[in-house]
N, C-alpha and C. Protein backbone atom coordinates (compact mmCIF):
# COMPACT_ATOMS: atom_id res chain seq x y z
N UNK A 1 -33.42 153.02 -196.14
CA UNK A 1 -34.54 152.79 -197.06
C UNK A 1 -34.47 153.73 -198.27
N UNK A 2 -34.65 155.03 -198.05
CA UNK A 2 -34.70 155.51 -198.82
C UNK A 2 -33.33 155.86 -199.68
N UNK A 3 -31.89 155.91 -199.53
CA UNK A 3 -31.19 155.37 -200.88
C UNK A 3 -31.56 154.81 -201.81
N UNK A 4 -31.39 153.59 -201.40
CA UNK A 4 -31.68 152.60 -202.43
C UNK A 4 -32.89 152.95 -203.37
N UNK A 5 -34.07 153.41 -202.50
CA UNK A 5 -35.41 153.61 -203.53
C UNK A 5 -35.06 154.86 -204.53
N UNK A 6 -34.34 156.13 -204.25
CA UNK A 6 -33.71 157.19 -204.99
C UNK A 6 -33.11 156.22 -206.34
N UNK A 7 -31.94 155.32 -205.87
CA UNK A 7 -31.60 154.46 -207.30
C UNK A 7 -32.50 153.78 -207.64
N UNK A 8 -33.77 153.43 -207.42
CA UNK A 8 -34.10 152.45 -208.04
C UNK A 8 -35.33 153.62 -209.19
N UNK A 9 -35.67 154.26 -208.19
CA UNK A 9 -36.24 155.44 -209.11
C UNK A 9 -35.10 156.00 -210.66
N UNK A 10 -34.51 155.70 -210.01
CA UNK A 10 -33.68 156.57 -211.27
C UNK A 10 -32.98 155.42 -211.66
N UNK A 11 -33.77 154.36 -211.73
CA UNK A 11 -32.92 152.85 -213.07
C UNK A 11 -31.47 153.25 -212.94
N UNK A 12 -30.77 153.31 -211.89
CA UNK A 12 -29.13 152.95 -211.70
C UNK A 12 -28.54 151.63 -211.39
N UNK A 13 -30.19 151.00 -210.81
CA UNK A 13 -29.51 149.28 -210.39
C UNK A 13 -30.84 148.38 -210.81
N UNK A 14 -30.82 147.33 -210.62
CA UNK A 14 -31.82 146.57 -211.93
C UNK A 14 -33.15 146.54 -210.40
N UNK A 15 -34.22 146.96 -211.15
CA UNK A 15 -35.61 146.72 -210.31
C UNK A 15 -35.40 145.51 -208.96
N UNK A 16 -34.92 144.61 -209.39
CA UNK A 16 -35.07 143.92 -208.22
C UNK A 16 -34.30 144.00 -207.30
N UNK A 17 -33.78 144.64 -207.37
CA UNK A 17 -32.46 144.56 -205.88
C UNK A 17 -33.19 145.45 -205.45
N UNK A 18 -34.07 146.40 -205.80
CA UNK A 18 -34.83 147.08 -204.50
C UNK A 18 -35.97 146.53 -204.07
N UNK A 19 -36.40 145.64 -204.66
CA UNK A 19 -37.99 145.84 -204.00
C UNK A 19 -37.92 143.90 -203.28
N UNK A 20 -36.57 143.40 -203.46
CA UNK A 20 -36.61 142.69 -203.06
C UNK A 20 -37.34 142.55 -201.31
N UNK A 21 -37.91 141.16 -200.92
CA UNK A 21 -38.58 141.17 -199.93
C UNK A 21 -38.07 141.52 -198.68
N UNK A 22 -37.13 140.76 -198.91
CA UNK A 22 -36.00 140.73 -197.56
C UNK A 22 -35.76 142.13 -197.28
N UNK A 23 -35.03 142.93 -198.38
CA UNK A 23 -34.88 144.53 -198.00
C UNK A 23 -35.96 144.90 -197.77
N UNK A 24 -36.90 144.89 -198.61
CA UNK A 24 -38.27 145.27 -198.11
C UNK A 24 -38.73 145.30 -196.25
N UNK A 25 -38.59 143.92 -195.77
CA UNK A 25 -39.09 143.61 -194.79
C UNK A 25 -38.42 144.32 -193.92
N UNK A 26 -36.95 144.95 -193.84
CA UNK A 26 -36.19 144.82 -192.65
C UNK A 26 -36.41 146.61 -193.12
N UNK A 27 -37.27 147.22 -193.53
CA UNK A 27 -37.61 148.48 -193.44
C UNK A 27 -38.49 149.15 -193.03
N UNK A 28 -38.71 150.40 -192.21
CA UNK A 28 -39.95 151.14 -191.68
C UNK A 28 -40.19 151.79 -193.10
N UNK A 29 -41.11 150.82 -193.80
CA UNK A 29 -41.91 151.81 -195.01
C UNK A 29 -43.00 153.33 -194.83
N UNK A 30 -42.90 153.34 -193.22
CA UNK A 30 -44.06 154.32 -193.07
C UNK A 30 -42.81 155.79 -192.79
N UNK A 31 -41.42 155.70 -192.86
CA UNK A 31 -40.83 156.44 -191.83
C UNK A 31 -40.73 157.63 -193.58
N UNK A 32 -39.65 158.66 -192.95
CA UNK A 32 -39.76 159.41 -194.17
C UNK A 32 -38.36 160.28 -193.81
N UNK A 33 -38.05 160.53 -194.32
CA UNK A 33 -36.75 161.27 -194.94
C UNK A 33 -36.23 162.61 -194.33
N UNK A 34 -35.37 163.09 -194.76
CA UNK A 34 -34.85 164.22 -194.33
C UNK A 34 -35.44 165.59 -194.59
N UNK A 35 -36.50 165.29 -195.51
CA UNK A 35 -37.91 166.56 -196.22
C UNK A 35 -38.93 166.09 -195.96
N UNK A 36 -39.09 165.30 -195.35
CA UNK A 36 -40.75 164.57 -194.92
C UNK A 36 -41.34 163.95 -195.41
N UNK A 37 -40.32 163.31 -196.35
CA UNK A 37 -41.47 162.36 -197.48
C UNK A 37 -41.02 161.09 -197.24
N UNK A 38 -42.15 160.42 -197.52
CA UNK A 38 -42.46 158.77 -197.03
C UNK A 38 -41.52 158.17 -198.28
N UNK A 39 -41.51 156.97 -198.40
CA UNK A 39 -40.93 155.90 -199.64
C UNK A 39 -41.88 156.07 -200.47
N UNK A 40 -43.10 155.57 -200.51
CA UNK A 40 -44.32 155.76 -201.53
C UNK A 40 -43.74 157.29 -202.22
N UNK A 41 -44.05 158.40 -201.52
CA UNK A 41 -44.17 159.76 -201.82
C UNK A 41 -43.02 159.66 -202.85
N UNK A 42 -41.56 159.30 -202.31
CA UNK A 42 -40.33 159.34 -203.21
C UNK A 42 -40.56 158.66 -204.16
N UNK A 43 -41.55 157.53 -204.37
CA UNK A 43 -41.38 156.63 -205.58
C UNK A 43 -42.27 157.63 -206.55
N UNK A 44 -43.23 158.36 -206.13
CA UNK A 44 -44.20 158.98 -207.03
C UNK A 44 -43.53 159.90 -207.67
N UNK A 45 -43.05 161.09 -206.73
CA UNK A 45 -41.95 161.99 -206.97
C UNK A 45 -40.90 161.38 -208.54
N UNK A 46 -40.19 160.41 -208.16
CA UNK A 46 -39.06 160.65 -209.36
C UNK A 46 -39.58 159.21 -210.05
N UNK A 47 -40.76 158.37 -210.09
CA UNK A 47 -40.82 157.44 -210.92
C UNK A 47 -41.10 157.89 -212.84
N UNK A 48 -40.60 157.34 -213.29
CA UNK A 48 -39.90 158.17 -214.68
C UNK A 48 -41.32 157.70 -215.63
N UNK A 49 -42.01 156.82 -214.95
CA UNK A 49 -43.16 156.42 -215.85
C UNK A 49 -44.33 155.99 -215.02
N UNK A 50 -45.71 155.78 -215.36
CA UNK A 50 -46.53 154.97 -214.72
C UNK A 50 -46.15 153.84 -214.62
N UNK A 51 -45.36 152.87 -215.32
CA UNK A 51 -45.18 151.26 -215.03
C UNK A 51 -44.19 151.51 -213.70
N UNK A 52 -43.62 152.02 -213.83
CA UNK A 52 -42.15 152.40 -212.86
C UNK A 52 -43.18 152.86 -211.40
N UNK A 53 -43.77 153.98 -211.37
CA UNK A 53 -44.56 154.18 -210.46
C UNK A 53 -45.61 153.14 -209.72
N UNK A 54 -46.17 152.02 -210.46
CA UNK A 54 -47.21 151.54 -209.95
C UNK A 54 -46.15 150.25 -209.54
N UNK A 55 -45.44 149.66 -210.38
CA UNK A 55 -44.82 148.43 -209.74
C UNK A 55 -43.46 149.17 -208.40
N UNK A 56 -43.13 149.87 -207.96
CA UNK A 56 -42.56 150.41 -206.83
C UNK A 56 -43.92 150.86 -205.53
N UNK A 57 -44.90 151.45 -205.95
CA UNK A 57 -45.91 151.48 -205.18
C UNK A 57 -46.27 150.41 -204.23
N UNK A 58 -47.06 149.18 -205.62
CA UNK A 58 -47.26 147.77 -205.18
C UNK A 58 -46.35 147.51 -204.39
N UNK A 59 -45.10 147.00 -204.62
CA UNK A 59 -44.58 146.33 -204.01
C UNK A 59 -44.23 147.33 -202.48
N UNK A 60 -44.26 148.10 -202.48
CA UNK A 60 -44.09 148.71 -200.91
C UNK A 60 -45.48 148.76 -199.68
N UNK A 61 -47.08 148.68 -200.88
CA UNK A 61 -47.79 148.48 -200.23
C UNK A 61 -48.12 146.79 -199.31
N UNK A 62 -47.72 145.58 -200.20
CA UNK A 62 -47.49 144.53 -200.66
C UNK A 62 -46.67 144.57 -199.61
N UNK A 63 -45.93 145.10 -199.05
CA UNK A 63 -44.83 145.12 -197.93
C UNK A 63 -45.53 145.13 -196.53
N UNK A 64 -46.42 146.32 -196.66
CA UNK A 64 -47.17 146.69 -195.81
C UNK A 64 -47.27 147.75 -195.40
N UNK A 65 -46.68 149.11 -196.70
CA UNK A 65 -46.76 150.31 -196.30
C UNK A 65 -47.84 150.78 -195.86
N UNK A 66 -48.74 151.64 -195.21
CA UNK A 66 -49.64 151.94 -194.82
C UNK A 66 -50.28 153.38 -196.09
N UNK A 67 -51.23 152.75 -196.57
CA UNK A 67 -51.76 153.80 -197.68
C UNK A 67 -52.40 154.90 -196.82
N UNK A 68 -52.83 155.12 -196.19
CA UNK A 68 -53.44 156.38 -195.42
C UNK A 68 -52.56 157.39 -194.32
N UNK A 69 -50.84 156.97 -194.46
CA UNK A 69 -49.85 157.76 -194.31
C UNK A 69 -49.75 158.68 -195.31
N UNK A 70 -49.88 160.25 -194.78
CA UNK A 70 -49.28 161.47 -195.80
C UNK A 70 -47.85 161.15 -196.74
N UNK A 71 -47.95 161.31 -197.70
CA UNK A 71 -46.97 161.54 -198.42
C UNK A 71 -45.91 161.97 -197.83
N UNK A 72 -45.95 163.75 -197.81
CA UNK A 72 -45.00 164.42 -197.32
C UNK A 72 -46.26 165.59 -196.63
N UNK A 73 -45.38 166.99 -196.95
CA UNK A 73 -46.08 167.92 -195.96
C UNK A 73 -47.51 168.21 -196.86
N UNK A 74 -47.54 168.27 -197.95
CA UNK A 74 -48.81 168.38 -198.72
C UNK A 74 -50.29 167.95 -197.84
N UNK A 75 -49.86 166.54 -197.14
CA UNK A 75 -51.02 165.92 -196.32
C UNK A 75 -51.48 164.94 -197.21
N UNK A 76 -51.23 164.97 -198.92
CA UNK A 76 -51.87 163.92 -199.36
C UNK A 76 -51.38 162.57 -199.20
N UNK A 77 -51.95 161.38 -199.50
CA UNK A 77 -52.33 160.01 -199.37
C UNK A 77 -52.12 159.80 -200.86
N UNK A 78 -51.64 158.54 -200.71
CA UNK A 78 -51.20 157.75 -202.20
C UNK A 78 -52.65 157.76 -202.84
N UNK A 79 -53.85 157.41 -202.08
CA UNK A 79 -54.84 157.76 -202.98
C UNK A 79 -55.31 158.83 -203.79
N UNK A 80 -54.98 159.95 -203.37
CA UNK A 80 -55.12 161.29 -203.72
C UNK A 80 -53.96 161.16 -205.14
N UNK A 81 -53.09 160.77 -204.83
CA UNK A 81 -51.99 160.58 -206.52
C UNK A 81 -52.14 159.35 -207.14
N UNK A 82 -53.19 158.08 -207.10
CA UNK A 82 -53.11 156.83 -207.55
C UNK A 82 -53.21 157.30 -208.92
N UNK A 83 -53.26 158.23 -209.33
CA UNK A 83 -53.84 158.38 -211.08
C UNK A 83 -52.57 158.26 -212.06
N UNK A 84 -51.67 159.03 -210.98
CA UNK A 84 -49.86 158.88 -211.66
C UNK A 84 -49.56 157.51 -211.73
N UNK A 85 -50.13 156.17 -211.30
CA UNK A 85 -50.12 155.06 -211.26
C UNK A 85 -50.61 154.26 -212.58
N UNK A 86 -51.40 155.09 -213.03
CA UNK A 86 -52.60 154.50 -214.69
C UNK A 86 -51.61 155.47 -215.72
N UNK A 87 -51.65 153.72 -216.31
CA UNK A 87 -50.79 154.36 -217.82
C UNK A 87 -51.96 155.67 -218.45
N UNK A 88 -51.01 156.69 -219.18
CA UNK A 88 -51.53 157.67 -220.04
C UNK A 88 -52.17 157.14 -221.25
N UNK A 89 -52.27 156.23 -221.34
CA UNK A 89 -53.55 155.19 -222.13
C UNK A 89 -54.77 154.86 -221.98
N UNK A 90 -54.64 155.17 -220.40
CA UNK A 90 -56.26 154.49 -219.80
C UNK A 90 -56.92 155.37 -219.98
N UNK A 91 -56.92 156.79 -220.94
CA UNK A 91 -57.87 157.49 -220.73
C UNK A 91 -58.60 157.19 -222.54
N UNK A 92 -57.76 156.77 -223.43
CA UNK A 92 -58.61 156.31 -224.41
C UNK A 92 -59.59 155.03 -224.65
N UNK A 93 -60.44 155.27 -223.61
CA UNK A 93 -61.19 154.00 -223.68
C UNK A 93 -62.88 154.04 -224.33
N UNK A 94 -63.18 153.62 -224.54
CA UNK A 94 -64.69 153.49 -224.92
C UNK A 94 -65.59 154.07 -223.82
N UNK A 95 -66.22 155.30 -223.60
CA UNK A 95 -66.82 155.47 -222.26
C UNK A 95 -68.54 154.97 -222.88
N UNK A 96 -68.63 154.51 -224.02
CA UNK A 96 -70.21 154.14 -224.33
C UNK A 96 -69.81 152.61 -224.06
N UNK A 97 -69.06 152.25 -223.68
CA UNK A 97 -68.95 150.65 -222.96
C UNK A 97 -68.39 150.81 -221.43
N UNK A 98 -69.90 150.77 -220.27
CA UNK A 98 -69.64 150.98 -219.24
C UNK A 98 -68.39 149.42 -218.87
N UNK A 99 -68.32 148.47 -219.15
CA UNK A 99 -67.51 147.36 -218.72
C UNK A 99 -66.08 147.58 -218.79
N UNK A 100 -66.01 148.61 -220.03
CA UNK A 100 -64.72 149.11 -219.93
C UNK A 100 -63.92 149.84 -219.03
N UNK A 101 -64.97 150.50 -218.29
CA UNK A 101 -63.71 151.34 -217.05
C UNK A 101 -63.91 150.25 -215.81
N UNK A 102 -64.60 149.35 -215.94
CA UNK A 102 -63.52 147.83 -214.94
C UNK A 102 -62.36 147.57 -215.25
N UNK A 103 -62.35 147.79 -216.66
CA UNK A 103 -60.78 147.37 -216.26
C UNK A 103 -59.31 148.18 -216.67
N UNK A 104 -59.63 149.42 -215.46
CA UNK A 104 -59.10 150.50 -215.18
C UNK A 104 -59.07 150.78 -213.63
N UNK A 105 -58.10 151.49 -213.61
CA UNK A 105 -58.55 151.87 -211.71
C UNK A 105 -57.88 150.45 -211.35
N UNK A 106 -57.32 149.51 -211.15
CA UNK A 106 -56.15 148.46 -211.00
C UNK A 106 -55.48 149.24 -209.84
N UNK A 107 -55.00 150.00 -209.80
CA UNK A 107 -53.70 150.56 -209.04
C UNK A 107 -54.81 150.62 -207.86
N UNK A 108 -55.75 151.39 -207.87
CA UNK A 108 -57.03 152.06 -206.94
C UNK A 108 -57.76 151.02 -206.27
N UNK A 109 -57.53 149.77 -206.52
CA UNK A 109 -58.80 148.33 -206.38
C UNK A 109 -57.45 148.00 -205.53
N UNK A 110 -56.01 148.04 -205.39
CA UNK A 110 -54.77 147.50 -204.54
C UNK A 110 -55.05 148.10 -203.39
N UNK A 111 -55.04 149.74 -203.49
CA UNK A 111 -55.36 150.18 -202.78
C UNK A 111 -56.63 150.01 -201.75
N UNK A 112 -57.81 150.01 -202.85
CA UNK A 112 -58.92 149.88 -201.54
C UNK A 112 -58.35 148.62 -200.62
N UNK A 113 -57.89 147.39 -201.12
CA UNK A 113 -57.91 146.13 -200.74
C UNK A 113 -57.01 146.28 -199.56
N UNK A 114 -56.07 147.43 -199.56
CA UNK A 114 -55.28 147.51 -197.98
C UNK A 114 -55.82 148.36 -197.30
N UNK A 115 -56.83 148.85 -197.47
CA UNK A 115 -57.28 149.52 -196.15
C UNK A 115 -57.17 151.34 -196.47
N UNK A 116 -56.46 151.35 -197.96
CA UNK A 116 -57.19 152.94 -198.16
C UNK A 116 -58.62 153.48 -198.35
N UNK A 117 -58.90 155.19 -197.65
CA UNK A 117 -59.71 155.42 -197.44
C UNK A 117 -60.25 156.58 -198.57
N UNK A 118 -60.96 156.67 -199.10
CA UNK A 118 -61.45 157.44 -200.09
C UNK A 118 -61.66 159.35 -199.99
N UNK A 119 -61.83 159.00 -198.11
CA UNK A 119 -62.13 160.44 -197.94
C UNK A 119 -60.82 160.84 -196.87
N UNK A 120 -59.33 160.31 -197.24
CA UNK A 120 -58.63 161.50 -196.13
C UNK A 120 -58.82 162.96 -196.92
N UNK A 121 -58.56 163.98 -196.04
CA UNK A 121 -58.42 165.01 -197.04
C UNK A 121 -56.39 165.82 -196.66
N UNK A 122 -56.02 166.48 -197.45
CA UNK A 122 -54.89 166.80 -197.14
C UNK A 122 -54.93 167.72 -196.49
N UNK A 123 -53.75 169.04 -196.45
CA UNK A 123 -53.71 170.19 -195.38
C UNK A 123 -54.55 170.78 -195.34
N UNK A 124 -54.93 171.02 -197.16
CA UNK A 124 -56.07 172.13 -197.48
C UNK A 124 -57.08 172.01 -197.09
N UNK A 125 -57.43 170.30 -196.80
CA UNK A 125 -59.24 169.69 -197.00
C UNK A 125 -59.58 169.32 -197.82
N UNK A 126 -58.95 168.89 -198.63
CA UNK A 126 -59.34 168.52 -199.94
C UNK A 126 -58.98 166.80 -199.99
N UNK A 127 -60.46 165.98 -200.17
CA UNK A 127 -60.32 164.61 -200.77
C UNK A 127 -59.26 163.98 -201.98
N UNK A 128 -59.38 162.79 -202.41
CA UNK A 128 -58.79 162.46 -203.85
C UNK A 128 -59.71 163.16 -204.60
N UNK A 129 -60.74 163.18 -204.17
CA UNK A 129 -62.09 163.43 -205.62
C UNK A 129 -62.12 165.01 -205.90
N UNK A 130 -61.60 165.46 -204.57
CA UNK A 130 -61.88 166.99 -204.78
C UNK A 130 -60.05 167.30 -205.59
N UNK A 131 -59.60 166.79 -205.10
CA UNK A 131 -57.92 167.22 -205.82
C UNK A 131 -58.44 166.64 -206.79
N UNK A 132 -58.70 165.84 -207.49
CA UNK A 132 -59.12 165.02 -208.68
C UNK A 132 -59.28 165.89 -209.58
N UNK A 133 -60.91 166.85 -209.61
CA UNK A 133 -61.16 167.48 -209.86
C UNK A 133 -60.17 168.48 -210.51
N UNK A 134 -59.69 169.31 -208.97
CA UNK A 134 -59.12 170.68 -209.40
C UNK A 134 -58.30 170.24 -210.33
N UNK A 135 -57.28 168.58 -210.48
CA UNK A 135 -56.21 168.83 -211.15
C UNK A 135 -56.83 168.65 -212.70
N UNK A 136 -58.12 168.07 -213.06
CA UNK A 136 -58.70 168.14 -214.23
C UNK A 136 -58.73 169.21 -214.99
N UNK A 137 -59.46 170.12 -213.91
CA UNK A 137 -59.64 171.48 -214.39
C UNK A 137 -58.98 172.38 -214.81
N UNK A 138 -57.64 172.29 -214.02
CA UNK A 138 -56.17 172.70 -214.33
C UNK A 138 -55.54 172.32 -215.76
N UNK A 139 -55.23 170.84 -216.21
CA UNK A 139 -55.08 170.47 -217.42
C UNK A 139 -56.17 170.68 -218.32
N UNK A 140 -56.86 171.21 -218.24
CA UNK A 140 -58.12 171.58 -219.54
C UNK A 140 -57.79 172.60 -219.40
N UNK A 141 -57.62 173.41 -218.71
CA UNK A 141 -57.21 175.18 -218.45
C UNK A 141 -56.04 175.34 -219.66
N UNK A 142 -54.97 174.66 -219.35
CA UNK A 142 -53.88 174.64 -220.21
C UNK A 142 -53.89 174.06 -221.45
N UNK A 143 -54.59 173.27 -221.87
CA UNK A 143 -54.79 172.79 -223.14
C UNK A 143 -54.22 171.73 -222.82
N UNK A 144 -54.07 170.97 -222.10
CA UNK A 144 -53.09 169.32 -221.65
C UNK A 144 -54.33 168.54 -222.24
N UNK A 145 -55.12 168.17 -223.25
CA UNK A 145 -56.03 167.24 -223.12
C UNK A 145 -55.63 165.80 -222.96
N UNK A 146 -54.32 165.80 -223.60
CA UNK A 146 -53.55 164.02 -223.82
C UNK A 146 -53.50 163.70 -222.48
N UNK A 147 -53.34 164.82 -221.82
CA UNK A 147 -53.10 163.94 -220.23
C UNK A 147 -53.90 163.74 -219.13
N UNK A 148 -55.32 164.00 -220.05
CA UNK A 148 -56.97 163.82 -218.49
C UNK A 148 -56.73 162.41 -218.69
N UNK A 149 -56.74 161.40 -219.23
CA UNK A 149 -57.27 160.02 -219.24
C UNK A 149 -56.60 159.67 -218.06
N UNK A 150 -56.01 159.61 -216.85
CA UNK A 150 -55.81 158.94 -215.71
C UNK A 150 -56.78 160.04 -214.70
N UNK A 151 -56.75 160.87 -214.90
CA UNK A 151 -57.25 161.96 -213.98
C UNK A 151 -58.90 161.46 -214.23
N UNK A 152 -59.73 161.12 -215.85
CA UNK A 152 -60.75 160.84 -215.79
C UNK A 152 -61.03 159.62 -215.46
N UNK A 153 -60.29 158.40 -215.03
CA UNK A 153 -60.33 157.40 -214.82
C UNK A 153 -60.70 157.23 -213.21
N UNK A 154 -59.74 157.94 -212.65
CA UNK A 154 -59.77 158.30 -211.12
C UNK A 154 -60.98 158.77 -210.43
N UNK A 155 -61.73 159.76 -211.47
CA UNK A 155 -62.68 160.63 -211.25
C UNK A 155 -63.86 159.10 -211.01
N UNK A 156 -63.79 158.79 -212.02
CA UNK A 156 -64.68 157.58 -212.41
C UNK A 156 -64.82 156.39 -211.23
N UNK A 157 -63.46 155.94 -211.22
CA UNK A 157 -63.46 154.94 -210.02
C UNK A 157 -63.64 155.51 -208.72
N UNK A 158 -63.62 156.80 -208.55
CA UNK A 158 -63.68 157.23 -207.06
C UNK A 158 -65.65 156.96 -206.71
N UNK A 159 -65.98 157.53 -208.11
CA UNK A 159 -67.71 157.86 -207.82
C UNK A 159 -68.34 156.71 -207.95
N UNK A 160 -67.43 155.56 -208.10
CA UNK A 160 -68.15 154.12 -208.22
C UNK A 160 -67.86 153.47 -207.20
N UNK A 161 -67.18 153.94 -206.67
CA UNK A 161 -66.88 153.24 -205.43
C UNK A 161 -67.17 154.20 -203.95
N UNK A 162 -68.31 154.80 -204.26
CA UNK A 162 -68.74 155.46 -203.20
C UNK A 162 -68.17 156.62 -202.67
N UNK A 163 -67.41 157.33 -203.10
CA UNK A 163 -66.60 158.86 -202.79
C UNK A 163 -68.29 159.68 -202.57
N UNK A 164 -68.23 160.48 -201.46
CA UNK A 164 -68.61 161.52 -200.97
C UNK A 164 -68.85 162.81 -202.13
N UNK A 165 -69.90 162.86 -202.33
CA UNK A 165 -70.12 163.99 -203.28
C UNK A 165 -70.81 165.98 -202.02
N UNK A 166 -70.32 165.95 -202.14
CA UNK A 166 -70.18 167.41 -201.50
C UNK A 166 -70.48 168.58 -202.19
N UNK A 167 -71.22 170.06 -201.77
CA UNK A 167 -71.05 171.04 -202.10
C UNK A 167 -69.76 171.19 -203.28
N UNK A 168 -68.21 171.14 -202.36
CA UNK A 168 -67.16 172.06 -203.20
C UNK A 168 -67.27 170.75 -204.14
N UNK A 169 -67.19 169.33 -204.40
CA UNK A 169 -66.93 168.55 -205.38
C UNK A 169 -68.03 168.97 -206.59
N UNK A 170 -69.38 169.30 -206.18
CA UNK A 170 -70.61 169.57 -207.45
C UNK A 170 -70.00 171.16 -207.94
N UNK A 171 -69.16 171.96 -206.98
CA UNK A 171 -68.60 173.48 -207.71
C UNK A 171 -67.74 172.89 -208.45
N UNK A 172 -66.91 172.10 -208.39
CA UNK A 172 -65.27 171.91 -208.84
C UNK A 172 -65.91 171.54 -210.24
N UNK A 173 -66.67 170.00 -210.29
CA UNK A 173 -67.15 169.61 -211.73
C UNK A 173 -67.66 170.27 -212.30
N UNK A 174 -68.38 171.48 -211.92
CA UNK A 174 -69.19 172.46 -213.12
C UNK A 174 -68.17 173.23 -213.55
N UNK A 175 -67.57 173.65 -212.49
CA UNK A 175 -65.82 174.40 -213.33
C UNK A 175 -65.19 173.65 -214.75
N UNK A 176 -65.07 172.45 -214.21
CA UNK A 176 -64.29 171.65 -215.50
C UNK A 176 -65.16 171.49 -216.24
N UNK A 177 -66.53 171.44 -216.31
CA UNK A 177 -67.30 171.15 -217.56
C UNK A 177 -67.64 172.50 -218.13
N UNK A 178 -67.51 173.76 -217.48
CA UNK A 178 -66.95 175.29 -217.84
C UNK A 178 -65.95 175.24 -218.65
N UNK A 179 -65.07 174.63 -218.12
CA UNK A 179 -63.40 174.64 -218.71
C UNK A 179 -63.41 174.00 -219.96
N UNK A 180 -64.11 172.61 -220.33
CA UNK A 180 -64.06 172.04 -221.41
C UNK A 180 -65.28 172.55 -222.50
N UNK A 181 -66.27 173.57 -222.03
CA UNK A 181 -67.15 173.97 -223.24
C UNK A 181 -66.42 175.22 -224.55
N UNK A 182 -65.09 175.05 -223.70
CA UNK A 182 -63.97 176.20 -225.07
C UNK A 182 -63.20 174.57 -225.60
N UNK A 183 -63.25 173.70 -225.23
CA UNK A 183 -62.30 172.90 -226.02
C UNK A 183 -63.21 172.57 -226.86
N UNK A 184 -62.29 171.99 -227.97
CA UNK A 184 -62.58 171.16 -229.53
C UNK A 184 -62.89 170.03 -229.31
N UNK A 185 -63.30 168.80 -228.57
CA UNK A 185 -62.66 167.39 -228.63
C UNK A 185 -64.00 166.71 -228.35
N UNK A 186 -64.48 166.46 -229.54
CA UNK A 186 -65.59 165.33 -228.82
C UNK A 186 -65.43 164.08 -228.14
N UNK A 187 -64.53 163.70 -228.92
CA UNK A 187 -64.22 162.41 -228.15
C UNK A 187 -64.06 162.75 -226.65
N UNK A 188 -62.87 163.05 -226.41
CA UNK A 188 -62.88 164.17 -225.06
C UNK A 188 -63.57 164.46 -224.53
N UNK A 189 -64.73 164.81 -224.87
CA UNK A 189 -66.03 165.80 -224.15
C UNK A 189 -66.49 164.74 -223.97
N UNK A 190 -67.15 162.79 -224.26
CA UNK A 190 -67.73 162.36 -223.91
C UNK A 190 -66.99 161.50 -222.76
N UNK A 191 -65.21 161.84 -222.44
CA UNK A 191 -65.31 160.79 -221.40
C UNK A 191 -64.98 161.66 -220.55
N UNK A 192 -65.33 163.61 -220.48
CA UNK A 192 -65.05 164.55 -219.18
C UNK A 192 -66.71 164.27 -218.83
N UNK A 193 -67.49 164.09 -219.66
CA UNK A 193 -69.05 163.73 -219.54
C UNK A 193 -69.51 162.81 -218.71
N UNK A 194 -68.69 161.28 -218.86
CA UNK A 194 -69.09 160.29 -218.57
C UNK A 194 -68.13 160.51 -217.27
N UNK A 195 -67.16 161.18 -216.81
CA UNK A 195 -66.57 160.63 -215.58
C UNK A 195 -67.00 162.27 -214.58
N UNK A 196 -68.01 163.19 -215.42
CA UNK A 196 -68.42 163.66 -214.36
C UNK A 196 -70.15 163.75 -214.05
N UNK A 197 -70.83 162.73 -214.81
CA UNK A 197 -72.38 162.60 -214.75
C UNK A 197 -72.91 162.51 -212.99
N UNK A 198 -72.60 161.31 -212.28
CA UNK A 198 -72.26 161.01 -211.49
C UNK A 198 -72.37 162.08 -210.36
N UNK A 199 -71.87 163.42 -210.70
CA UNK A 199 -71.67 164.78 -209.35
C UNK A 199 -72.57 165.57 -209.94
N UNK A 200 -72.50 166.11 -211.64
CA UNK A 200 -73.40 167.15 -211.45
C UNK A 200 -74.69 166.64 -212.46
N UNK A 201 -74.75 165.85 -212.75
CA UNK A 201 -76.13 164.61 -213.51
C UNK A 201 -75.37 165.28 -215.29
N UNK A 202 -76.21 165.05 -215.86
CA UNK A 202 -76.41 164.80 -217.57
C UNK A 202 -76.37 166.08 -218.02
């Protein structure tokens, strides 16, 4: 299994000779490697883009990988990384047009539909929503602003679709809305606003 997905990650042979069905089928998509990582995990690992990442995903879930299998030793769940799945586009969207983040979170709506669960948590204990978070907070820390729009998208679809709001998740969002009162970016500031109203209110 995992050969072939290494080349197909790294565009050495044309997309379809891996994800074809047949290979597909005659594989344990849940099994994992010589470092502990699943097929999903490897596709996330070296997929060179979000399109590359989400159409290798699909089609292994589509197989019948099991989304609530750990990655690797981390403990996380493809849900906990679905955000590496949303083009770095989805975060420029209109957040004063609630209709607009329907149609976002795509990768996350595949997922719910097989049976992923919103609240595994990994080694640490930590949910998608709570990793969500920290990794927000982290890229505003650094000045990454170009790259919240999947991370705020995630944030968004998790709290609409019923994610568990908790103690550490209402600490984590006041951190990042800490973190973003030194940035410049209005635009910015209204969709870290709009995708964290939801945990710690207005």
């Amino acid at each position: 299994m995992h050969p072939y997905l290494k080349q197909f990650c790294h565009r050495e042979k044309p997309l379809g000779d891996f994800l074809a069905p047949a290979l597909l089928a005659k594989a344990d998509l849940n099994a994992r490697d010589e470092h502990g990582v699943t097929a999903m995990g490897l596709v996330i690992e070296n997929a060179s883009c979000a399109d590359w990442c989400w159409v290798g995903l699909e089609a292994l879930i589509q197989a019948g990988a099991d989304p609530n299998v750990p990655l690797d030793s981390s403990g996380q769940t493809v849900m906990h990384r679905a955000y590496l799945a949303n083009d770095e586009h989805q975060g420029q969207v209109d957040t004063g047009q609630p209709d607009m983040w329907a149609r976002w979170g795509c990768f996350q709506n595949l997922l719910l539909a097989h049976g992923a669960t919103l609240e595994a948590t990994d080694s640490a204990g930590r949910t998608p929503l709570s990793w969500a978070l920290m990794e927000l907070e982290r890229e505003l820390h650094e000045g990454w602003l170009g790259e919240c729009g999947p991370l705020l998208v995630q944030i968004h679809w998790l709290m609409a679709h019923g994610a568990q709001v908790t103690p550490e998740t209402v600490s984590l969002a006041q951190q990042v809305r800490a973190t973003f009162e030194h940035q410049d970016d209005e635009a910015m500031a209204q969709r870290v606003r709009a995708a964290l109203t939801a945990i710690v209110g207005q």
